[in-house]
C-alpha atoms as a PDB file:
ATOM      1  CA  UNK A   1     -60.663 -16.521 -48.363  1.00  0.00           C
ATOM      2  CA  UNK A   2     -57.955 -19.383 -47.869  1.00  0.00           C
ATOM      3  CA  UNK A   3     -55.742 -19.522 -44.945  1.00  0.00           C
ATOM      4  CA  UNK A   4     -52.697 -18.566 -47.494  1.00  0.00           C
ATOM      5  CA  UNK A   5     -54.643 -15.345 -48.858  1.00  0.00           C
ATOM      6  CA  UNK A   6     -55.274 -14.216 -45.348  1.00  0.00           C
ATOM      7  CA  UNK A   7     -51.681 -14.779 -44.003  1.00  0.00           C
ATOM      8  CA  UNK A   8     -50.120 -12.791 -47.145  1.00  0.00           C
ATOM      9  CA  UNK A   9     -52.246 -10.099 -46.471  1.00  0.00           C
ATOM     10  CA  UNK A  10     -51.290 -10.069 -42.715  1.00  0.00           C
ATOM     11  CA  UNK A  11     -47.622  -9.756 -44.494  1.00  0.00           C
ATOM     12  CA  UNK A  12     -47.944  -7.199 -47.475  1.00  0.00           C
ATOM     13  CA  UNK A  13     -50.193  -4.184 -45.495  1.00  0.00           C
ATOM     14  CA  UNK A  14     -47.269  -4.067 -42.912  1.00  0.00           C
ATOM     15  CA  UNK A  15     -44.742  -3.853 -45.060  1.00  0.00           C
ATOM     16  CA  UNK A  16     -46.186  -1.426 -47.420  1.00  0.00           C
ATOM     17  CA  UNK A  17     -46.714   0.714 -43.958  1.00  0.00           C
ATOM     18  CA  UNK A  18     -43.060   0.356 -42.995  1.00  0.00           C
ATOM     19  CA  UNK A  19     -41.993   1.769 -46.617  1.00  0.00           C
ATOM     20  CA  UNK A  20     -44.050   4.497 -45.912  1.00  0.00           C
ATOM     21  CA  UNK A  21     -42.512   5.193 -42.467  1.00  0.00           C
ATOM     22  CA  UNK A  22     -39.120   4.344 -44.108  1.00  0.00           C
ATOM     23  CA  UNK A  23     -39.795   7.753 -46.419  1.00  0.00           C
ATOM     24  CA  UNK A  24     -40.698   9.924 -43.624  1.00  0.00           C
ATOM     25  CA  UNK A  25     -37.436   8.950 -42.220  1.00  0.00           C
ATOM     26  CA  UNK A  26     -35.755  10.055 -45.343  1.00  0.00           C
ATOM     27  CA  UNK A  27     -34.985   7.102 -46.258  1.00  0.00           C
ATOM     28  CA  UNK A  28     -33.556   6.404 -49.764  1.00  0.00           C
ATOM     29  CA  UNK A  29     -35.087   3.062 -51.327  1.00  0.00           C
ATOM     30  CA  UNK A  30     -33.521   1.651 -53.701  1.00  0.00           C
ATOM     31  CA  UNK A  31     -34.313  -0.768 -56.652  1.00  0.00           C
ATOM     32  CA  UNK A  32     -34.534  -3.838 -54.047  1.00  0.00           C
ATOM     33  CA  UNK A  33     -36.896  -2.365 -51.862  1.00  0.00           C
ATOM     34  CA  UNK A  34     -39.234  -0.999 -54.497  1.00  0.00           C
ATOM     35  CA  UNK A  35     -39.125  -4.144 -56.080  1.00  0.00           C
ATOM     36  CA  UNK A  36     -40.356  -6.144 -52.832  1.00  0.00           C
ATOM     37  CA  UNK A  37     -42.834  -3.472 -51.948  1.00  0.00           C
ATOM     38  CA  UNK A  38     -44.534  -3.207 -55.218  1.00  0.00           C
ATOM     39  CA  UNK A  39     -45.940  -7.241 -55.390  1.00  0.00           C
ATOM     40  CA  UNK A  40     -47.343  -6.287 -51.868  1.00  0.00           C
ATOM     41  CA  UNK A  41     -49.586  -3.560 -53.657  1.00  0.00           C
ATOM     42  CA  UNK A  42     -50.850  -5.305 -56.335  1.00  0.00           C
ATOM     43  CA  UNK A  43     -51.864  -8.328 -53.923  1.00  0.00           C
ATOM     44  CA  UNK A  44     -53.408  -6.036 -51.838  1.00  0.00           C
ATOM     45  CA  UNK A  45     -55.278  -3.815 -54.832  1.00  0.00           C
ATOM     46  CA  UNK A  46     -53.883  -0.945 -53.791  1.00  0.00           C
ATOM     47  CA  UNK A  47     -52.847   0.061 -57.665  1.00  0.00           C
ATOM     48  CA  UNK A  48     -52.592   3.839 -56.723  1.00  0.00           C
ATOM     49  CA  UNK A  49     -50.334   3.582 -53.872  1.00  0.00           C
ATOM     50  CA  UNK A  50     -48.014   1.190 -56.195  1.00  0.00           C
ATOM     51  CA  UNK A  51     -48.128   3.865 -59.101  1.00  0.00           C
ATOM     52  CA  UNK A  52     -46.704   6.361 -56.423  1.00  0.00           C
ATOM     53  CA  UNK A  53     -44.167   4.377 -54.999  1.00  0.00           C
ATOM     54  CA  UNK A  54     -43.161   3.408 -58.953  1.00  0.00           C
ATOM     55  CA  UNK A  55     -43.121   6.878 -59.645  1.00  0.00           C
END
């Protein structure tokens, strides 16, 4: 894994964990946020959790 790979994912898994802790706050995203959040997911494989947040 290059040193690029393994710094994004050190990015995208905290960030997908703060939207999640920004909707237990009932927090309202809107299209900006879901828009940033959703590249994290697919980098990351995590295809269900970006259906959900899409949905």
């Amino acid at each position: 894994m290059s040193y690029a790979s393994r710094v994004f994912d050190q990015i995208c898994y905290p960030n997908i964990l703060l939207f999640c802790e920004m909707l237990d706050q009932s927090f309202e995203p809107d299209e900006a946020t879901v828009v940033l959040v959703l590249p994290a997911c697919v980098h990351l494989g995590a295809v269900d959790v970006g259906k959900w947040i899409h949905s």
